[in-house]
Protein backbone atom coordinates (compact mmCIF):
# COMPACT_ATOMS: atom_id res chain seq x y z
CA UNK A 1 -11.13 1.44 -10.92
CA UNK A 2 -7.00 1.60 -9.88
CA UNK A 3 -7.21 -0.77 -7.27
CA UNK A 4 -3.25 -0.29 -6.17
CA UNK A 5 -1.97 3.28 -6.72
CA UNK A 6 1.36 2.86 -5.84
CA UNK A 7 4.28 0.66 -4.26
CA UNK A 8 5.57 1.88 -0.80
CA UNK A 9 9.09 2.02 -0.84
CA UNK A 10 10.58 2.66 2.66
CA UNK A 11 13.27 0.89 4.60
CA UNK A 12 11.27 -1.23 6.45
CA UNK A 13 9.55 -2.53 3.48
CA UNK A 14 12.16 -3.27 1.66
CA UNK A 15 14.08 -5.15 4.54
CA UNK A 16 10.49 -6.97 4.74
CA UNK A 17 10.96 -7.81 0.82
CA UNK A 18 14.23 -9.05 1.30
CA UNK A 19 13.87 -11.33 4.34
CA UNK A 20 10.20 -12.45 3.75
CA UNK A 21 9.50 -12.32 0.32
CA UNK A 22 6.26 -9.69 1.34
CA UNK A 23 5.57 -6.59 -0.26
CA UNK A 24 3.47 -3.33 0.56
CA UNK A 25 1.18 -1.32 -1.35
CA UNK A 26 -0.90 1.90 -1.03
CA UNK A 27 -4.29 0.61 -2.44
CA UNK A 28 -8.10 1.98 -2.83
CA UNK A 29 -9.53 2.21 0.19
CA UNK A 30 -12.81 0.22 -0.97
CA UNK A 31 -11.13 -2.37 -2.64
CA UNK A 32 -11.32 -6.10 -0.43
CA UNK A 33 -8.32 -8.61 -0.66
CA UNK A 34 -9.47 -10.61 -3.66
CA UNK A 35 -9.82 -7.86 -6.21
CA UNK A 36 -5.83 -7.09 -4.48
CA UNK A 37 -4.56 -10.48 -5.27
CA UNK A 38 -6.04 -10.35 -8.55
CA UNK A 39 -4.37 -7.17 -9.35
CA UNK A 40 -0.94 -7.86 -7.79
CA UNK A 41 -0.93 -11.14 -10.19
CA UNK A 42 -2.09 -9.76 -13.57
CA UNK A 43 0.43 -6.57 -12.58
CA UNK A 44 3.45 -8.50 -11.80
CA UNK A 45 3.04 -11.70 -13.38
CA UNK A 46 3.24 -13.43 -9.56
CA UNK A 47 1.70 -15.51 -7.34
CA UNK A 48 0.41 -14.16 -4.35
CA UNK A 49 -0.08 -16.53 -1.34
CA UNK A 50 -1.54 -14.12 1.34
CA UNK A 51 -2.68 -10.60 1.69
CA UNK A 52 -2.67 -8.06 4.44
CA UNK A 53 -4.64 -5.42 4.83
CA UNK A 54 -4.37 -1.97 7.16
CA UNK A 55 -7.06 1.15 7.52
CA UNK A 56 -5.55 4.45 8.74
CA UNK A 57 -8.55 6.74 9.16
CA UNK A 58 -7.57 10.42 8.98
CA UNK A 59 -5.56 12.84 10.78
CA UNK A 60 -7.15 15.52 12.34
CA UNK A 61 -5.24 18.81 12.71
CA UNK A 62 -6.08 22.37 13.83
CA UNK A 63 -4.60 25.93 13.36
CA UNK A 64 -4.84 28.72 15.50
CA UNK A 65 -4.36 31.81 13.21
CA UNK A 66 -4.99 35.84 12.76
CA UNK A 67 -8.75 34.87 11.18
CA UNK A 68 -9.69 32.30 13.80
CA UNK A 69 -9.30 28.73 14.04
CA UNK A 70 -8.51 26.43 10.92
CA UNK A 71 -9.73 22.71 11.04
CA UNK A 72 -8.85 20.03 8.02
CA UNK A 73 -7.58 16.83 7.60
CA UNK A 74 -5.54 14.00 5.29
CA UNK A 75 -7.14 11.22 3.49
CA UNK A 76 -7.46 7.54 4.51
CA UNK A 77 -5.39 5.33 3.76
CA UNK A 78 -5.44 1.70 3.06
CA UNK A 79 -2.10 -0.30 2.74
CA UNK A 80 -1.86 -4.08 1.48
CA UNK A 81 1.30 -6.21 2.69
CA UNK A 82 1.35 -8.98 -0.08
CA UNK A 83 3.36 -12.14 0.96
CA UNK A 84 4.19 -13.88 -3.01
CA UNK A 85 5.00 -17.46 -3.17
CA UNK A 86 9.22 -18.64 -2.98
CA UNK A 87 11.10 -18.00 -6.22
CA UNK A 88 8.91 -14.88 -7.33
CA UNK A 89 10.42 -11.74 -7.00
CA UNK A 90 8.97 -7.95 -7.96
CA UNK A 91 11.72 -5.57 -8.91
CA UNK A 92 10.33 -2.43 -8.59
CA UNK A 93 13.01 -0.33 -10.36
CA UNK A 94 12.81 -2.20 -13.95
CA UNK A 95 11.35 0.78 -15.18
CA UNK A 96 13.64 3.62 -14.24
């Protein structure tokens, strides 16, 4: 199981980075905050000192077209802000 599928790069997380030494993640959404800490150290080679999690459930939209009406909707999400320990840093663009 991929517990975290991919860094979130925006500008408010990387100000967050910078200032507070916290960074986010788009993770499984049945994964718990152990098995995230876990992965964020063996990943990244870090030590993590607190995790965050956040649940977004889905996003409900509707279309009104020729055929009739059109329901669907996203996916959940689950983001992790991960606050590492002074001195450790993850530089995301190593591998570019």
């Amino acid at each position: 199981m991929d517990i975290i599928i991919k860094p979130i790069i925006t500008e408010k997380a990387t100000s967050d980075s910078e200032t507070y030494n916290r960074y986010t993640f788009l993770v499984d959404t049945n994964c718990n905050k152990v098995q995230i800490k876990k992965a964020v150290e063996n990943i990244y080679g870090v030590n993590v000192s607190k995790v965050r999690t956040m649940n977004y459930g889905p996003i409900r939209k509707t279309k009104f077209t020729k055929t009739g009406i059109q329901n669907g909707k996203t996916n959940a999400l689950k983001k992790a802000i991960v606050k590492i320990s002074d001195g450790d840093v993850i530089d995301f663009y190593s591998n570019l």
